[in-house]
PDB file of N, CA and C in Angstrom:
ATOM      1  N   UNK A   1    -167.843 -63.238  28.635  1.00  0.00           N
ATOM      2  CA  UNK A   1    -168.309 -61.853  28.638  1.00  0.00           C
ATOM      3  C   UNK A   1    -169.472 -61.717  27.661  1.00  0.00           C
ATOM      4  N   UNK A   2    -170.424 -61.216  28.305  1.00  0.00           N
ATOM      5  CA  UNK A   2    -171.778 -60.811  27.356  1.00  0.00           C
ATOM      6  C   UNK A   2    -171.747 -59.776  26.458  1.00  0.00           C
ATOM      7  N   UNK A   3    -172.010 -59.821  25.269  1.00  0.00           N
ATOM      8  CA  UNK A   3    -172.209 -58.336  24.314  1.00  0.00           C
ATOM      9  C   UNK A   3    -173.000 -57.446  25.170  1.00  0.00           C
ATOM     10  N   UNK A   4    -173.009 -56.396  24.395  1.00  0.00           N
ATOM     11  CA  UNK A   4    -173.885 -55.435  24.765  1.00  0.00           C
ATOM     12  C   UNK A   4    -175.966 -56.151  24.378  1.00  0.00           C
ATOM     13  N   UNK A   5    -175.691 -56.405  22.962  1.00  0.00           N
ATOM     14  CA  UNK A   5    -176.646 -56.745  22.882  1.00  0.00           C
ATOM     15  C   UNK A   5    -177.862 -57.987  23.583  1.00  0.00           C
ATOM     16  N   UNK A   6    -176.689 -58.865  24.279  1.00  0.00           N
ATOM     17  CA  UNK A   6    -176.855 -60.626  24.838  1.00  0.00           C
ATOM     18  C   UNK A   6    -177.474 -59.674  26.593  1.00  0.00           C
ATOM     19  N   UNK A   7    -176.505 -58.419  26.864  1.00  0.00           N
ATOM     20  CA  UNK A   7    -176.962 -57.991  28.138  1.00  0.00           C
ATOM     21  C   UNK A   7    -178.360 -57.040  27.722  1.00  0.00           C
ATOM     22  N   UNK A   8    -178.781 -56.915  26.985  1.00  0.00           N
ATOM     23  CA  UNK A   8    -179.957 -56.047  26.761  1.00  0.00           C
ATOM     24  C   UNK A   8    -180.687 -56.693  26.890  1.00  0.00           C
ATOM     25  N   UNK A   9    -181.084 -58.008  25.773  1.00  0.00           N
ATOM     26  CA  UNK A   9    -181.799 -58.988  25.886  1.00  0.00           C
ATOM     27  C   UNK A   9    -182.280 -59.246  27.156  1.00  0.00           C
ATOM     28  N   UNK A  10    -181.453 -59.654  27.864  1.00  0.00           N
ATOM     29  CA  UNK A  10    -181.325 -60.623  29.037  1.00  0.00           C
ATOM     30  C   UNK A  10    -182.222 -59.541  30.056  1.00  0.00           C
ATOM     31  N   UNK A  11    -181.937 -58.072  29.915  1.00  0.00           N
ATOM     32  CA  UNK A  11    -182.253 -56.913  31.186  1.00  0.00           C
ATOM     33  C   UNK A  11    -183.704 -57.230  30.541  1.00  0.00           C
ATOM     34  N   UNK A  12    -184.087 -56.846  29.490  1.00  0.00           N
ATOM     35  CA  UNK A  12    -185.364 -56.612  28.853  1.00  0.00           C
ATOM     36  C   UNK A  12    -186.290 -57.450  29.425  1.00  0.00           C
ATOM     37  N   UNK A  13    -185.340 -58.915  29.272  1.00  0.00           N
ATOM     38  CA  UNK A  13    -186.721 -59.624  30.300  1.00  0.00           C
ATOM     39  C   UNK A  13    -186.743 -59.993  31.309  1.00  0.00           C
ATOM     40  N   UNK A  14    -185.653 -59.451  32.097  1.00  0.00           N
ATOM     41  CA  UNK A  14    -186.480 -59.034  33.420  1.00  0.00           C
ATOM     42  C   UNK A  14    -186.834 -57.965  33.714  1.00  0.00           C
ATOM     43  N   UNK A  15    -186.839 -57.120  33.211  1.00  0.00           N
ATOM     44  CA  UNK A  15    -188.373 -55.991  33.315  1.00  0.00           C
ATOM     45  C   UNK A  15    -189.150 -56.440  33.066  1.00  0.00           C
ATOM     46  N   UNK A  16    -189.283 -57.129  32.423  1.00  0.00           N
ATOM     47  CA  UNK A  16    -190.542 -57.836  31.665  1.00  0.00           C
ATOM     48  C   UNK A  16    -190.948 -58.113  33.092  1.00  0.00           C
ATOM     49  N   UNK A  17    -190.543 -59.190  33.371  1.00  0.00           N
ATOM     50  CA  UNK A  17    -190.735 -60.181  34.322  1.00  0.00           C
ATOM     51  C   UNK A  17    -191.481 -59.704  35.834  1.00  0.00           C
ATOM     52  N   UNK A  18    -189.831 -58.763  35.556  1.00  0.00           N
ATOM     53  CA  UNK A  18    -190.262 -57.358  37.281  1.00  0.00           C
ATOM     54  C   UNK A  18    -191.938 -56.833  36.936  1.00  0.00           C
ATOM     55  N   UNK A  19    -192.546 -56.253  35.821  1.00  0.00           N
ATOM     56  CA  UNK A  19    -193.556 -56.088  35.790  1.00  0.00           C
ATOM     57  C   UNK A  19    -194.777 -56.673  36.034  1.00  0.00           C
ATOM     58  N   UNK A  20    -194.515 -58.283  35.685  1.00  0.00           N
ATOM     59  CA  UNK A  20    -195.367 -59.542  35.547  1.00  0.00           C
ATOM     60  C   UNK A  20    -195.409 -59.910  37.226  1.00  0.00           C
ATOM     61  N   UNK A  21    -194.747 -59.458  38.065  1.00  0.00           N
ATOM     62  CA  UNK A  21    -194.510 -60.090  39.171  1.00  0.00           C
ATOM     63  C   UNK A  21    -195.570 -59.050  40.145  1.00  0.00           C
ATOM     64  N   UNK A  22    -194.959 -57.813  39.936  1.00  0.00           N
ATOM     65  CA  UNK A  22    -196.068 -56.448  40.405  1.00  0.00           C
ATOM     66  C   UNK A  22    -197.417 -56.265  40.018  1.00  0.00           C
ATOM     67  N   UNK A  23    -197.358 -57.217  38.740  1.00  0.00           N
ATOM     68  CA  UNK A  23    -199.202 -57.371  38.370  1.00  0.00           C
ATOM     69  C   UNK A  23    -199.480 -58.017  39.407  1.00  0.00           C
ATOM     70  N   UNK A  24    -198.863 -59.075  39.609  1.00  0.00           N
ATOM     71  CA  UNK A  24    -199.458 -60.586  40.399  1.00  0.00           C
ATOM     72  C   UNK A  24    -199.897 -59.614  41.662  1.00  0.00           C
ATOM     73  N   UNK A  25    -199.061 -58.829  42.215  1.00  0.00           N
ATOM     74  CA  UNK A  25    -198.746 -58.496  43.384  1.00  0.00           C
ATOM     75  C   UNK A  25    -200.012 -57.584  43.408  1.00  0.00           C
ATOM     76  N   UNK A  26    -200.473 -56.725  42.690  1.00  0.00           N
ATOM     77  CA  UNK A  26    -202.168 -55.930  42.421  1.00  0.00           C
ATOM     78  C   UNK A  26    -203.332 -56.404  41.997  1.00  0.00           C
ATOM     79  N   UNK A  27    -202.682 -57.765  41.406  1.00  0.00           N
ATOM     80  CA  UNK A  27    -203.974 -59.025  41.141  1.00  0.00           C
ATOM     81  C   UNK A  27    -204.371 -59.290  42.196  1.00  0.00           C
ATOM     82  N   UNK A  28    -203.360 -59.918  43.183  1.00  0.00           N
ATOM     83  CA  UNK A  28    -203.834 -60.642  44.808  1.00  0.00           C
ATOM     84  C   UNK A  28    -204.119 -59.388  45.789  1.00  0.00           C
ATOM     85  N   UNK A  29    -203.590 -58.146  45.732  1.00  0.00           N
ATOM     86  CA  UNK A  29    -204.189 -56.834  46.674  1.00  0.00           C
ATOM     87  C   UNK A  29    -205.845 -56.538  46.485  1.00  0.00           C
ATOM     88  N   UNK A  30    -205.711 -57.108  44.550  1.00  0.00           N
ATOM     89  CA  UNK A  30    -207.470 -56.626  44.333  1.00  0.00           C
ATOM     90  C   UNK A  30    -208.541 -57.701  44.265  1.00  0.00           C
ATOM     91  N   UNK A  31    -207.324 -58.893  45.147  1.00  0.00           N
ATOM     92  CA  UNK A  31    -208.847 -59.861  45.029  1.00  0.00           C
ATOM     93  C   UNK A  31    -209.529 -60.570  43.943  1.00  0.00           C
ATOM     94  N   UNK A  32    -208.324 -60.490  42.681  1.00  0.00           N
ATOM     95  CA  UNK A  32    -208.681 -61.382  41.575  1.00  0.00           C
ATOM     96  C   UNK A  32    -208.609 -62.607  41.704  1.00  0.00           C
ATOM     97  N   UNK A  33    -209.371 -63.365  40.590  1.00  0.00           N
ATOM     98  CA  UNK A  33    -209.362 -64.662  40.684  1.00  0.00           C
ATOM     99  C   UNK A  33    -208.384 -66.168  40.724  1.00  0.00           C
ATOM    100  N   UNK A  34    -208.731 -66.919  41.527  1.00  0.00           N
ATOM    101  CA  UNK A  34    -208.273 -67.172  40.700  1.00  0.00           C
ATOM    102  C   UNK A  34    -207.332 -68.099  39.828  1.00  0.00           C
ATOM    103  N   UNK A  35    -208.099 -68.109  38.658  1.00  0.00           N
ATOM    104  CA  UNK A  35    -207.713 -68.449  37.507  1.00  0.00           C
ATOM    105  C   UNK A  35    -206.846 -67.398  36.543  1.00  0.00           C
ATOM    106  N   UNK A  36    -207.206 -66.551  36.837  1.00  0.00           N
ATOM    107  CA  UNK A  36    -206.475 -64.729  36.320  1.00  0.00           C
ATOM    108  C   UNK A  36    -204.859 -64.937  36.899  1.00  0.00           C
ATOM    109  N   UNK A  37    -204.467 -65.118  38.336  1.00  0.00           N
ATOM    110  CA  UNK A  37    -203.684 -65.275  39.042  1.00  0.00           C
ATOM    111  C   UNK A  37    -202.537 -66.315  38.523  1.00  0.00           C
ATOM    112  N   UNK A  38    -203.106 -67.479  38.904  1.00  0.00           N
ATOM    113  CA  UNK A  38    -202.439 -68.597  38.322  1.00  0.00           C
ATOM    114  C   UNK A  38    -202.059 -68.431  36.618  1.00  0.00           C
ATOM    115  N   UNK A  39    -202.841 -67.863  35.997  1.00  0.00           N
ATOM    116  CA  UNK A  39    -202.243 -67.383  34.547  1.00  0.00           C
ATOM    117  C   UNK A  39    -200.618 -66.444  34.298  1.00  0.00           C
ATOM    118  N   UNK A  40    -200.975 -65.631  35.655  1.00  0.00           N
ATOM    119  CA  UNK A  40    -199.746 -64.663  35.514  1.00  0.00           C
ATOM    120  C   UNK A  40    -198.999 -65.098  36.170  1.00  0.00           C
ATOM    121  N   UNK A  41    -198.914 -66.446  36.918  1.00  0.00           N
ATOM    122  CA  UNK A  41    -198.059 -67.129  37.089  1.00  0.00           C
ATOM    123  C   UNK A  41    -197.363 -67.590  36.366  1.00  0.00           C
ATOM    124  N   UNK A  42    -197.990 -68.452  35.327  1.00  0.00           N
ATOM    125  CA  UNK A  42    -197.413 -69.098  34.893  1.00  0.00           C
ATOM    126  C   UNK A  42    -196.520 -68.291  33.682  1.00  0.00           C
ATOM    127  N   UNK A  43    -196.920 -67.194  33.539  1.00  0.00           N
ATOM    128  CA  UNK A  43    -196.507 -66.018  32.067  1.00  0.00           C
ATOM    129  C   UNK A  43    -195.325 -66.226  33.338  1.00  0.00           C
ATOM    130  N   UNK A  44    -195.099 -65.585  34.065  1.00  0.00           N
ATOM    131  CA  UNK A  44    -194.007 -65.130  35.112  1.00  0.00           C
ATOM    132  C   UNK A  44    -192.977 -66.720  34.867  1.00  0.00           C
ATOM    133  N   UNK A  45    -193.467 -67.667  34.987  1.00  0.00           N
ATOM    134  CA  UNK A  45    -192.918 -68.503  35.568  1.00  0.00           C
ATOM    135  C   UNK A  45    -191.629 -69.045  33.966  1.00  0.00           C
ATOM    136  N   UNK A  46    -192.828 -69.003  32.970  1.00  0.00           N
ATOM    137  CA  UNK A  46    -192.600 -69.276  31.275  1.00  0.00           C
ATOM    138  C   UNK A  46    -191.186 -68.097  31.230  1.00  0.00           C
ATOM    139  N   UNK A  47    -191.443 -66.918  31.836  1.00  0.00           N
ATOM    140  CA  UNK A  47    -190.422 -65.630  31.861  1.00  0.00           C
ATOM    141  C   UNK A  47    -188.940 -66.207  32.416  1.00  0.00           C
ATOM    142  N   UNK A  48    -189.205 -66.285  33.094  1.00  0.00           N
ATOM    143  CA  UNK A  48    -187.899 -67.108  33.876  1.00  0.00           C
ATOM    144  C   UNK A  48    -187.346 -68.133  33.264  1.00  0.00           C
ATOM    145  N   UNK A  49    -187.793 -68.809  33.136  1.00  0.00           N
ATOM    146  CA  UNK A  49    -187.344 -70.023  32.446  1.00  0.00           C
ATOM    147  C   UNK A  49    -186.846 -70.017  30.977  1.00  0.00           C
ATOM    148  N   UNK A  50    -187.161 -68.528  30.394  1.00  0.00           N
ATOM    149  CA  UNK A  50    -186.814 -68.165  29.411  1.00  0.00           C
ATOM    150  C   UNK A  50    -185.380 -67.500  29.377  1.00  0.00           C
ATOM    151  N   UNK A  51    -185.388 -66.964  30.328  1.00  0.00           N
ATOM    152  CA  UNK A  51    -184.007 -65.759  31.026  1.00  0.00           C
ATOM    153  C   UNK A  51    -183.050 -67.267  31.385  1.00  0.00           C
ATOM    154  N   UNK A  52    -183.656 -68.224  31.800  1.00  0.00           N
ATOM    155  CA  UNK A  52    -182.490 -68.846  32.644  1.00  0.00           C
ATOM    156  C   UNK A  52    -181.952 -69.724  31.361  1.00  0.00           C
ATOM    157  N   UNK A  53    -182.404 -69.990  29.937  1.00  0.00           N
ATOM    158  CA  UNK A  53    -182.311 -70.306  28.869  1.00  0.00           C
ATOM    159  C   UNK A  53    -181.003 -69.587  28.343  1.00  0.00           C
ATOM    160  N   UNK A  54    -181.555 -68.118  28.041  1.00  0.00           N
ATOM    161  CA  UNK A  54    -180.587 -67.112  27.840  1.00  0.00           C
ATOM    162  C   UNK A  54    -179.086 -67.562  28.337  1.00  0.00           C
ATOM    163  N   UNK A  55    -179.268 -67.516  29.827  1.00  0.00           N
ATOM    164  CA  UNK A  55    -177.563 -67.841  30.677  1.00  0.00           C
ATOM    165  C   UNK A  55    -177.394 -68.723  30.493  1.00  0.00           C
ATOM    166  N   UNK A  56    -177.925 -70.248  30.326  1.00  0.00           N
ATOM    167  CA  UNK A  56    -177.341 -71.479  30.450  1.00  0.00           C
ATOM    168  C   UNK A  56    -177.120 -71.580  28.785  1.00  0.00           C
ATOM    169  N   UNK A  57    -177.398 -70.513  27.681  1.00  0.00           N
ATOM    170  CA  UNK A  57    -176.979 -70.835  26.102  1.00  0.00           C
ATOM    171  C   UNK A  57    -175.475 -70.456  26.156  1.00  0.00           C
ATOM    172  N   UNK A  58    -175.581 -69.194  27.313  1.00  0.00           N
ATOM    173  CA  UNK A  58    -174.360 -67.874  27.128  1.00  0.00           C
ATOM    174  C   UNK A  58    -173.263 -69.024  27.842  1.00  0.00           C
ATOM    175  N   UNK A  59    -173.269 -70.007  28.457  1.00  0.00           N
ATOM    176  CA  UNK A  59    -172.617 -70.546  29.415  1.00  0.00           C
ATOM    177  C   UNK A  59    -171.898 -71.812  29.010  1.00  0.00           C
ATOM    178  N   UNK A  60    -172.882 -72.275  28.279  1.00  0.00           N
ATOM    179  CA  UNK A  60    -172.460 -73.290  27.664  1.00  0.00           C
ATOM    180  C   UNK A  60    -171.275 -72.930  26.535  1.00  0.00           C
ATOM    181  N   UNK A  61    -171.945 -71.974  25.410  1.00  0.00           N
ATOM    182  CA  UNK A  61    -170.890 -71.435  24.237  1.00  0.00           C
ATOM    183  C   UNK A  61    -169.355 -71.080  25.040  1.00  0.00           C
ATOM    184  N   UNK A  62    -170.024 -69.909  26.101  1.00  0.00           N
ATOM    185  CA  UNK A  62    -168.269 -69.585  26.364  1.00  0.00           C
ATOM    186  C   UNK A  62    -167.604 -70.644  27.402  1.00  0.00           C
ATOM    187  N   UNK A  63    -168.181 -71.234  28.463  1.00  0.00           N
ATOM    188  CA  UNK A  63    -167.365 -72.178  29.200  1.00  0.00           C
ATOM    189  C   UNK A  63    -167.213 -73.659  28.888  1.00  0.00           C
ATOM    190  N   UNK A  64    -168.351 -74.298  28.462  1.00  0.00           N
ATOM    191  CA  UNK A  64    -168.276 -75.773  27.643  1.00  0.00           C
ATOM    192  C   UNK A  64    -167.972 -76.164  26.952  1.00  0.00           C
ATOM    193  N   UNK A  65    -168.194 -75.265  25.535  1.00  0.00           N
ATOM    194  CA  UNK A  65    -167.888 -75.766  24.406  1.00  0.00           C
ATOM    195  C   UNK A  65    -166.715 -75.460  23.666  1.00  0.00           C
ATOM    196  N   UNK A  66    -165.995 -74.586  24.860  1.00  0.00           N
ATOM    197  CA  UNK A  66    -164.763 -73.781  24.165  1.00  0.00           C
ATOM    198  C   UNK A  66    -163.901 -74.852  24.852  1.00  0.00           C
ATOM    199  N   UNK A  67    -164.497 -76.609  25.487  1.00  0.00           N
ATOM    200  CA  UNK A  67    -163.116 -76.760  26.112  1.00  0.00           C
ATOM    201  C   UNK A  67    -162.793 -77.720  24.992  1.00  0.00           C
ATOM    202  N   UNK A  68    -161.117 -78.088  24.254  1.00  0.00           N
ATOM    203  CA  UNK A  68    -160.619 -78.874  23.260  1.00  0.00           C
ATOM    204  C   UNK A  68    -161.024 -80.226  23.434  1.00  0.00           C
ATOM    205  N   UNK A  69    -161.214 -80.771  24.375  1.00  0.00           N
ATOM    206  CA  UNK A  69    -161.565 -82.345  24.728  1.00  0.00           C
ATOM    207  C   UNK A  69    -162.852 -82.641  24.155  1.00  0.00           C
ATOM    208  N   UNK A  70    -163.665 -81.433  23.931  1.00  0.00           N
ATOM    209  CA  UNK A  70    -165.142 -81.981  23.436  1.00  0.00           C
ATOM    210  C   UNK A  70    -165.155 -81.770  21.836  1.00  0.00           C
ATOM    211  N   UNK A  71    -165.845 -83.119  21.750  1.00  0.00           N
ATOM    212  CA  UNK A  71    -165.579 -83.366  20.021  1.00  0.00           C
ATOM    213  C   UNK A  71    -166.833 -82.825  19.643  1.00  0.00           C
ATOM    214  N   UNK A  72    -166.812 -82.485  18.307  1.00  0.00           N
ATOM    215  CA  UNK A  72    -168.058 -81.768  17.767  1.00  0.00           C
ATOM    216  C   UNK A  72    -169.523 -82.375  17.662  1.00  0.00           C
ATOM    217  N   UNK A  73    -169.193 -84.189  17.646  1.00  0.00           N
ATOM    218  CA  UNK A  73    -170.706 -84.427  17.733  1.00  0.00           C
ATOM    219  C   UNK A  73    -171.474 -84.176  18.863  1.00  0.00           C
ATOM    220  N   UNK A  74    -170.537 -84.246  19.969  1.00  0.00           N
ATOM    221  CA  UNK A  74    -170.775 -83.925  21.270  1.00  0.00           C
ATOM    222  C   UNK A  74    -171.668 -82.817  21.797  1.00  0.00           C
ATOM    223  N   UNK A  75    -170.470 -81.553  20.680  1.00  0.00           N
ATOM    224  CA  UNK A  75    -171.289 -80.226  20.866  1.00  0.00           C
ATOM    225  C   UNK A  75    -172.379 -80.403  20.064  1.00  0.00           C
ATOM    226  N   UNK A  76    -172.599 -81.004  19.023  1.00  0.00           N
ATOM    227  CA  UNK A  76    -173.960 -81.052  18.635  1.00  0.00           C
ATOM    228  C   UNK A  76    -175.136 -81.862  19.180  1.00  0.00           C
ATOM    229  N   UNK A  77    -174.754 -82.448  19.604  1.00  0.00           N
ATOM    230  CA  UNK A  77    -176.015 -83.181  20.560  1.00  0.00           C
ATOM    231  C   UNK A  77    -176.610 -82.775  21.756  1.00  0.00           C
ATOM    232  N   UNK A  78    -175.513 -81.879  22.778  1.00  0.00           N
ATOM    233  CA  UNK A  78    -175.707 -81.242  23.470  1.00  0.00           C
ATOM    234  C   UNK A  78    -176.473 -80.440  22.696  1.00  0.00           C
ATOM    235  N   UNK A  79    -176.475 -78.987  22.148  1.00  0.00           N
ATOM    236  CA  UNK A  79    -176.842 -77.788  21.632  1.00  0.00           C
ATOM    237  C   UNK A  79    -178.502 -78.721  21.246  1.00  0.00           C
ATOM    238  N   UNK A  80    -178.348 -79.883  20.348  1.00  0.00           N
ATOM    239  CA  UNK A  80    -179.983 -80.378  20.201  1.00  0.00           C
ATOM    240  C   UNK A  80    -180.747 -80.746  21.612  1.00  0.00           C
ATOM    241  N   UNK A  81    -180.196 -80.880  22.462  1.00  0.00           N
ATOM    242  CA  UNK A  81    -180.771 -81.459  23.777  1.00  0.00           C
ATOM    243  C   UNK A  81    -181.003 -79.809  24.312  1.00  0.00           C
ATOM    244  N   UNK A  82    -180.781 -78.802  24.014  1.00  0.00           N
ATOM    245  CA  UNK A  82    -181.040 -77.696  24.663  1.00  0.00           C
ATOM    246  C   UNK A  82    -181.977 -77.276  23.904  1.00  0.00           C
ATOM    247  N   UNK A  83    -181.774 -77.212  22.461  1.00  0.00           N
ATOM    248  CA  UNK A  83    -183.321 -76.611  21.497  1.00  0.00           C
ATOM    249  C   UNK A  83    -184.507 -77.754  21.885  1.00  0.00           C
ATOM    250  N   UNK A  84    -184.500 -79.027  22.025  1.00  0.00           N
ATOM    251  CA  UNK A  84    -185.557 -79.921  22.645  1.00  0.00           C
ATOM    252  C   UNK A  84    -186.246 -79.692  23.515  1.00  0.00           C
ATOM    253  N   UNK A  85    -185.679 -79.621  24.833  1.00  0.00           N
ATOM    254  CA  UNK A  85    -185.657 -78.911  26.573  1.00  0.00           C
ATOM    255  C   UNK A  85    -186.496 -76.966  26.176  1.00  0.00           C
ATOM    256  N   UNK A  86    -185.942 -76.614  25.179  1.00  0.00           N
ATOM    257  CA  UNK A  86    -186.484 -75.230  25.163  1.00  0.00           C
ATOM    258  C   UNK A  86    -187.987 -74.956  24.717  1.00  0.00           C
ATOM    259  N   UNK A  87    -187.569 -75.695  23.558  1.00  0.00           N
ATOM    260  CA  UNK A  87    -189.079 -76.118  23.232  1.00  0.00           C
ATOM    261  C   UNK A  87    -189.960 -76.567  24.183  1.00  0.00           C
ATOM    262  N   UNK A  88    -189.847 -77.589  24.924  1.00  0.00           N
ATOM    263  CA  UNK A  88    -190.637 -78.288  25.908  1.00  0.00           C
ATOM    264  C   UNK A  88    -191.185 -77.902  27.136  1.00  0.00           C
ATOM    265  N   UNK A  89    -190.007 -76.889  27.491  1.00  0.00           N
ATOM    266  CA  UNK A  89    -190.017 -75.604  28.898  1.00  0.00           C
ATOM    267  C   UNK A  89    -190.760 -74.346  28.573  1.00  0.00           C
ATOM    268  N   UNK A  90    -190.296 -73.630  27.483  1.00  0.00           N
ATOM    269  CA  UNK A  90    -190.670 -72.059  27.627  1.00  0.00           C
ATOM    270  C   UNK A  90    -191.806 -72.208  27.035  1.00  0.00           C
ATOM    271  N   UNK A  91    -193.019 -71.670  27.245  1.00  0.00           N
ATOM    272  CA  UNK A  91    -194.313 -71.075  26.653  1.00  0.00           C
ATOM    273  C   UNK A  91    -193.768 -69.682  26.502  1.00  0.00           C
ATOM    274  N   UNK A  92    -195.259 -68.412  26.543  1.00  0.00           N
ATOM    275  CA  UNK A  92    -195.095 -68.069  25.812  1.00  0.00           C
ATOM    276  C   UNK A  92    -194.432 -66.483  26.344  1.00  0.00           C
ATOM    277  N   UNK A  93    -193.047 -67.094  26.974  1.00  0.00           N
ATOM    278  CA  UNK A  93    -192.037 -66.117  27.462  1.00  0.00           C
ATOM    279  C   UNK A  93    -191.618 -65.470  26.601  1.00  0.00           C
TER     280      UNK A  93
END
């Protein structure tokens, strides 16, 4: 179960996102470039990949790591393989 606050987060950016997507969508109606285009792609794309960060942190804590069989270095290597991957994935979502 998500806090209140983990579900705010999470809504926030996809508005974000919903917005970034409706630019694209008045970028390509008005015939922008493009290089303009492909930019708000990729903001869009950095967005997502940021949100899907969010669920797969929320997912891991409450369904993975809560199971007794996994030993703690475990959970720590995992959790570093996700700050690595995050780093490496999200710009500047």
């Amino acid at each position: 179960m998500q806090t209140p606050e983990e579900t705010k987060k999470l809504l926030d950016r996809l508005a974000r996102i919903e917005g970034q997507v409706r630019g694209l969508r008045n970028m390509l109606e008005d015939g922008r470039c493009c290089e303009d285009v492909l930019t708000q792609l990729l903001a869009v794309r950095s967005g997502l990949e940021s949100a899907s960060l969010l669920v797969l942190e929320k997912h891991l804590n409450d369904c993975v790591f809560n199971d007794a069989t996994m030993d703690n270095a475990t959970v720590d290597k995992v959790r570093e393989t996700l700050k690595l991957w995050s780093r490496h994935t999200v710009g500047a979502g």
